[in-house]
Protein backbone atom coordinates (compact mmCIF):
# COMPACT_ATOMS: atom_id res chain seq x y z
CA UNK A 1 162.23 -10.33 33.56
CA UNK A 2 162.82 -9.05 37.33
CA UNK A 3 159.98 -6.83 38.58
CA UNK A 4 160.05 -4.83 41.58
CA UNK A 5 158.55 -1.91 43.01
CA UNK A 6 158.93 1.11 41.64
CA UNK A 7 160.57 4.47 42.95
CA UNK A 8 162.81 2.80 45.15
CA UNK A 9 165.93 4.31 45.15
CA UNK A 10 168.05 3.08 48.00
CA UNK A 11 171.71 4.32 49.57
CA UNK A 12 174.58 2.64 50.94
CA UNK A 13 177.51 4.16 52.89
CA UNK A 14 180.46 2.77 54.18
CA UNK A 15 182.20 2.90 57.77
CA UNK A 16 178.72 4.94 58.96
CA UNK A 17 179.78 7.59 57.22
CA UNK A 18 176.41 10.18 56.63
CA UNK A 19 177.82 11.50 52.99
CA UNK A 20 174.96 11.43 50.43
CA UNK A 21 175.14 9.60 46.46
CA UNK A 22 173.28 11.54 44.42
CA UNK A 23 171.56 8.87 41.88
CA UNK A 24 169.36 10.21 38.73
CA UNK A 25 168.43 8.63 35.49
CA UNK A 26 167.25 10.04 32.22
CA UNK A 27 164.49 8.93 31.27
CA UNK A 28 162.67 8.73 34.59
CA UNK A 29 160.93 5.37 35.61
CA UNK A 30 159.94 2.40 33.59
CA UNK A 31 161.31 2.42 30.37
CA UNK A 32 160.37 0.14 27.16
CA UNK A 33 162.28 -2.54 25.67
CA UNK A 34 165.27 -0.90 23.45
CA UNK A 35 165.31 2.60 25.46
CA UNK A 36 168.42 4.67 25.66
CA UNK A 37 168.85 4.79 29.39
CA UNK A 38 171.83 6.83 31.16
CA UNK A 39 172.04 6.28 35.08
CA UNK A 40 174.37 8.97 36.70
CA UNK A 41 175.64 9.14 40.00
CA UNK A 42 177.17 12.19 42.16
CA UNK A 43 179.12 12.23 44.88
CA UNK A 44 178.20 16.42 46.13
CA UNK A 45 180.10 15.90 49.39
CA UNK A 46 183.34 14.27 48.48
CA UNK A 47 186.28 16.27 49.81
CA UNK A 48 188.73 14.34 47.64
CA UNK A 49 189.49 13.55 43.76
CA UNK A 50 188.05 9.71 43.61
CA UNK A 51 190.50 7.13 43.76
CA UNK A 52 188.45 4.85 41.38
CA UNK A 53 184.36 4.73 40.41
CA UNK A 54 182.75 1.69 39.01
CA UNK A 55 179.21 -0.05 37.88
CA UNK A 56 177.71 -3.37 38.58
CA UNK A 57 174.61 -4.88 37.84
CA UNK A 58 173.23 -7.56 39.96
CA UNK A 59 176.77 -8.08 41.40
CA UNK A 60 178.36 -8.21 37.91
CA UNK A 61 180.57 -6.04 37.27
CA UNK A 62 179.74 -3.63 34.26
CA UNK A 63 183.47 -2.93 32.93
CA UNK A 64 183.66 -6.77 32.55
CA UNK A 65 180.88 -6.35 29.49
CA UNK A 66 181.81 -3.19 27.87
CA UNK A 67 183.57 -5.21 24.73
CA UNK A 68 179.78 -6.39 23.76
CA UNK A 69 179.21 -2.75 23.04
CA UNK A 70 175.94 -2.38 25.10
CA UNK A 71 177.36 -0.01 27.54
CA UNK A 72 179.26 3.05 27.37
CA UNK A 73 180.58 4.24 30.70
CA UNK A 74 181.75 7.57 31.80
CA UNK A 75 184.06 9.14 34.83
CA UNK A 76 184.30 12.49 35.68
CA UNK A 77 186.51 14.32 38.12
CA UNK A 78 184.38 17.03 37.95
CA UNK A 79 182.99 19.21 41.48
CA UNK A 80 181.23 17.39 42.60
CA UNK A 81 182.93 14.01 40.78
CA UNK A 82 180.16 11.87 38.90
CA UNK A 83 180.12 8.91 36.70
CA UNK A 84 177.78 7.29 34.29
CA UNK A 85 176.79 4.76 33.06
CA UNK A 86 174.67 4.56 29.40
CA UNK A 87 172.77 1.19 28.34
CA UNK A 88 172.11 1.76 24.59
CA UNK A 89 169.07 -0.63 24.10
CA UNK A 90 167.38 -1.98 27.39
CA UNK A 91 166.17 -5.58 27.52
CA UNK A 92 164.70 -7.69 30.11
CA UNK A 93 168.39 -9.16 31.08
CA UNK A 94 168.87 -4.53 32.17
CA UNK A 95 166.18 -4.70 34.73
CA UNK A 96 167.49 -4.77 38.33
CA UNK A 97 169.30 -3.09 40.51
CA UNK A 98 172.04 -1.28 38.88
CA UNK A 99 175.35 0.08 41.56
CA UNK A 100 177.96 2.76 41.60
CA UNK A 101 180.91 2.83 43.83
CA UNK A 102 183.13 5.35 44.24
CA UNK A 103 186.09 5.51 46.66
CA UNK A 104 187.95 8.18 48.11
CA UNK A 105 190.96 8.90 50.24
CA UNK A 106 191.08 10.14 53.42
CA UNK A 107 187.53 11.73 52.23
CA UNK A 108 186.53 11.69 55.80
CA UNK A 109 188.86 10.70 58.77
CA UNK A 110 192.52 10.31 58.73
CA UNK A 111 193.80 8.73 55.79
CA UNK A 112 191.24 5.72 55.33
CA UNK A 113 189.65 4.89 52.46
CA UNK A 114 186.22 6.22 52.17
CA UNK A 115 183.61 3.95 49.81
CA UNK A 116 180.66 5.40 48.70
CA UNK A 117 177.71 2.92 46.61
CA UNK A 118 174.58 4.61 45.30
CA UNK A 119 171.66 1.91 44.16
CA UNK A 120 168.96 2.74 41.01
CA UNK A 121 166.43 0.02 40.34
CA UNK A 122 165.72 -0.28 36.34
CA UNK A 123 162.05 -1.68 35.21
CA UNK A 124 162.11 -2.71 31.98
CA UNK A 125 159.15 -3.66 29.85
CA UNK A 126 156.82 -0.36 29.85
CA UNK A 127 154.60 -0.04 27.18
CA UNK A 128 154.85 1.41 23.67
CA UNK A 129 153.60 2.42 20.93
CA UNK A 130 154.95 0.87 17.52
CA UNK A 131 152.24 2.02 15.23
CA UNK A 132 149.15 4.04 14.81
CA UNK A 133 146.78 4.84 11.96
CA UNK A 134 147.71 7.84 10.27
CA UNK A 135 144.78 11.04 10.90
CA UNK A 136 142.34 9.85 8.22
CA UNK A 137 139.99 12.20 5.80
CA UNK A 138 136.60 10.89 5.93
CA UNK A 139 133.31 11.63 4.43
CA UNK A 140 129.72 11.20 5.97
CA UNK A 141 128.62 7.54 5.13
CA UNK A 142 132.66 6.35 4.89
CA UNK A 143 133.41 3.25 7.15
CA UNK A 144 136.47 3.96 9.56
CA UNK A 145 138.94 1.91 10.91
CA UNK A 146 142.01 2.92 13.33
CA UNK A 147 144.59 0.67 14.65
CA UNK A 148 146.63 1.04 17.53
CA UNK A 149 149.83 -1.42 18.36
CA UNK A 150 151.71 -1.64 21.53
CA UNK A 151 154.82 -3.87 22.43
CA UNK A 152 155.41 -4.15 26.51
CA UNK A 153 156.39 -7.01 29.08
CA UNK A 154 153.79 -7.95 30.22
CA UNK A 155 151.77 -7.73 27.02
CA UNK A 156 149.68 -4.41 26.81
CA UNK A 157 145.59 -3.54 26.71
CA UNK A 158 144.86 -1.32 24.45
CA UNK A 159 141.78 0.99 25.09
CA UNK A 160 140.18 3.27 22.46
CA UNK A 161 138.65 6.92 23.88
CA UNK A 162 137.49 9.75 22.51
CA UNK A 163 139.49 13.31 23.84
CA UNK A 164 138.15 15.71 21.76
CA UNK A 165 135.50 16.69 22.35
CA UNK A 166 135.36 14.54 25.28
CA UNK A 167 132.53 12.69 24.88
CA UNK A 168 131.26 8.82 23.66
CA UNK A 169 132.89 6.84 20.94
CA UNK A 170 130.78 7.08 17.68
CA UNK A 171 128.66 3.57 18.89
CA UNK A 172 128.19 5.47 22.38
CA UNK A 173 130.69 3.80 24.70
CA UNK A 174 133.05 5.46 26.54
CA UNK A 175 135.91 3.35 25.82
CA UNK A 176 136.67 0.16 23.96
CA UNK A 177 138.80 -2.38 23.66
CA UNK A 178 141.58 -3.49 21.44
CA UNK A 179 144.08 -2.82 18.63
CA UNK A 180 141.07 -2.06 16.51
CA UNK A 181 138.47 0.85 16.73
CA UNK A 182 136.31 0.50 13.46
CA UNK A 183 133.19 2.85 12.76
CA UNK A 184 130.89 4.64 10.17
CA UNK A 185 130.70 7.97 10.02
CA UNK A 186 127.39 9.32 10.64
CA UNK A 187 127.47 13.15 10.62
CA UNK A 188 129.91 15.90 11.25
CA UNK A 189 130.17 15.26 15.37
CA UNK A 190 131.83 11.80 14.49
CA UNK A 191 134.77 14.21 14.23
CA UNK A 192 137.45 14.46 16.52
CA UNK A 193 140.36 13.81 18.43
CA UNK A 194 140.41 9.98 19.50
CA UNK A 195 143.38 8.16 21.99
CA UNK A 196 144.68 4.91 22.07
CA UNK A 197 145.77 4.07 25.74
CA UNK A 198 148.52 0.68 26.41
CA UNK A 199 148.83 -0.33 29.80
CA UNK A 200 149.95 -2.96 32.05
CA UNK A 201 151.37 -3.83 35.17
CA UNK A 202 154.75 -1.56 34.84
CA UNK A 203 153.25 2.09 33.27
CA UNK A 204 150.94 3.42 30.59
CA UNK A 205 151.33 5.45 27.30
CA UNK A 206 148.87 6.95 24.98
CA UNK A 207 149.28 8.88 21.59
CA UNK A 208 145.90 10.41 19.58
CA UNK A 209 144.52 10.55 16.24
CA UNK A 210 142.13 13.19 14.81
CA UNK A 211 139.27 12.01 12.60
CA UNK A 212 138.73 14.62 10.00
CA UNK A 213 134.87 14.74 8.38
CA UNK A 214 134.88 16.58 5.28
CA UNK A 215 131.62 19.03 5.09
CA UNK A 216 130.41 22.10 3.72
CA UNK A 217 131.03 25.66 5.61
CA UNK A 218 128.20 26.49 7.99
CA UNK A 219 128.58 29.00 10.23
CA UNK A 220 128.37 28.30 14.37
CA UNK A 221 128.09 31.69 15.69
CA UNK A 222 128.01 34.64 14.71
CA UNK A 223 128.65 37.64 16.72
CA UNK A 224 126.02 40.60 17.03
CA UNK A 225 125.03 42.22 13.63
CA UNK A 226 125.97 45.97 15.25
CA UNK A 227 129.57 46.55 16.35
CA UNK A 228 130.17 49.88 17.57
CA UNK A 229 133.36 51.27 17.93
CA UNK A 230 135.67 54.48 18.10
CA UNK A 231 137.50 56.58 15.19
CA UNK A 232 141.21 55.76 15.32
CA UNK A 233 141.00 52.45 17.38
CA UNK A 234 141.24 48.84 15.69
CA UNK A 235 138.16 46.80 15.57
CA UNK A 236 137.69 43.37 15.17
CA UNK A 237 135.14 41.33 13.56
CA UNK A 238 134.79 37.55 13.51
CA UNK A 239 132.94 34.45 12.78
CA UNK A 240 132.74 30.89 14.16
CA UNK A 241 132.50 28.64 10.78
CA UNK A 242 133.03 24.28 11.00
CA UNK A 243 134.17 23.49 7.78
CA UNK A 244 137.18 20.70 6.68
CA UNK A 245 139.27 21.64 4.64
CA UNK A 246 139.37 25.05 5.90
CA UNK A 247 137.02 27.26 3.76
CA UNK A 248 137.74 30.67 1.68
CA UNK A 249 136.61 33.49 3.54
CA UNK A 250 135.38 36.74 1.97
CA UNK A 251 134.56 39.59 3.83
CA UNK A 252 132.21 42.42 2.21
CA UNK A 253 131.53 45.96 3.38
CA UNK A 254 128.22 47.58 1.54
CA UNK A 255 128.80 44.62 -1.12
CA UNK A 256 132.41 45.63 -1.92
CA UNK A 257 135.18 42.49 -1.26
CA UNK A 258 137.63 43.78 1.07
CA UNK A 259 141.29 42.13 2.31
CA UNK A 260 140.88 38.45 3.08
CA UNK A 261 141.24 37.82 6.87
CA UNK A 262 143.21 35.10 8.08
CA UNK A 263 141.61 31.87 8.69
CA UNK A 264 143.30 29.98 11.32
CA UNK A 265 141.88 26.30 12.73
C-alpha cells in the first residue's frame, strides 16, 4: 500500500487565481480496509454554474472505473456547487491522493475558463476490530479467558488494560500483550471493565469488555443511621450495596415492608 503523512490536505488553483476548494471526507482520517468512505469537494466562491466536475485518483481518471461498481459519484449544482465522490469498500489499491476538478466559465476574468482542483490524501489500512469476547459471568475460583482480534496494514499489537477501575490487570501488570488475556478470578475486585487496544503505524482503536463476578450482597456504605428532615418535603434514603446480579432490595420502617425502591447499577 502507499503511506504518507497524514493531515495533509493540499490545494491547487489555476491561472493564480486565490478562490478556495473546500475538501472534507466522512469518516475523518485513516480508515480500515472495507470502509465506506465519501470525499466531497466545494467550490464556496464560484460565481458561475460549473461547466463540468470530475475525480481522479493517482492520475486515473475515476469515471473511467465506475462500471466495476466500486464508486458511486455525485454532481451537484447546488450554492455553492459540490461533487462527490463515494468508494464503497476501501482497499490498499484506494490509498493516495484522490483529485477533484471543477471548471467554470468566465468564473473570474473575462470569459476564460476558470479550473479549480482540490487534493485529499486517503490512508488505508487503520486498525480494527473483528472480534471480541462477549462480557463473561464469572464466579470466584473460575479461570477467564478474553480474546481480542484486529485486522490492519501493517499488522496490529494488541494490548490488554484494565479501565475500570483503573488499576492493574488481575496478575498486577499494567498492560499486556496479545490477542489473549487469560486469568483466574480471585475475589470480587477481579471485576471490571477491561480494553483491548490495536495499533500500528497508521491509527489506533480500542473497544472494552466488563468482567462480571457473581457474589453475595454486602453493603459498601451506608449513610448515617439519623436523617432528619422537614414535614411536607421529600426525603431520600439510600444505600451503597456490590452485588451481581443486582440484588432484591427491601426497605422496612419499624419492621413493616414498605414500596420497593428502585435499584439501578
Amino acid at each position: 500500500m502507499r503511506l504518507a503523512i497524514f493531515g495533509i490536505i493540499l490545494f491547487q488553483f489555476s491561472q493564480g487565481y486565490a478562490q478556495d476548494v473546500a475538501v472534507r471526507a466522512s469518516p475523518t482520517g485513516p480508515v480500515s480496509t472495507g470502509a465506506r468512505v465519501t470525499i466531497t469537494c466545494a467550490f464556496p466562491n464560484a460565481t458561475s454554474v460549473p461547466t463540468s466536475m470530475n475525480w481522479s485518483h493517482d492520475s486515473d481518471q475515476a469515471e473511467s472505473i465506475l462500471w466495476s461498481g466500486r464508486f458511486d459519484i455525485s454532481h451537484r449544482n447546488t450554492v455553492p456547487p459540490e461533487t462527490s465522490i463515494t468508494i464503497r469498500r476501501a482497499n490498499d489499491d484506494d490509498a493516495g491522493i484522490w483529485k477533484c476538478t471543477g471548471r467554470f466559465f468566465g468564473a473570474q476574468r473575462g470569459n476564460s475558463e476558470t479550473k479549480l482542483e482540490g487534493r485529499y490524501l486517503l490512508i488505508v489500512g487503520a486498525p480494527r476490530i473483528e472480534y471480541l469476547s462477549d462480557a463473561p459471568r464469572v464466579s470466584i475460583g473460575d479461570s477467564v479467558t478474553l480474546y481480542c482480534n484486529a485486522s490492519g496494514d501493517p499488522n496490529p499489537s494488541i494490548t490488554w488494560s484494565r479501565v475500570l477501575p483503573a488499576i492493574t490487570l488481575p496478575a498486577g501488570e499494567k498492560s499486556l500483550r496479545g490477542e489473549k488475556l487469560s486469568f483466574k478470578v480471585g475475589g470480587i475486585p477481579d471485576h471490571g471493565v477491561y480494553q483491548c487496544n490495536a495499533s500500528n503505524a497508521i491509527g489506533t482503536v480500542n473497544r472494552t469488555v466488563r468482567v462480571n463476578v457473581n457474589h453475595a450482597p454486602f453493603f459498601i456504605d451506608q449513610r448515617p443511621s439519623v436523617v432528619r428532615g422537614f414535614i411536607g418535603v421529600p426525603l431520600a434514603l439510600s444505600v451503597t450495596i456490590s452485588s451481581f446480579p443486582l440484588p432484591s432490595v427491601t426497605w422496612y420502617k419499624e419492621g413493616i415492608a414498605v414500596d420497593a425502591p428502585r435499584c439501578t447499577d
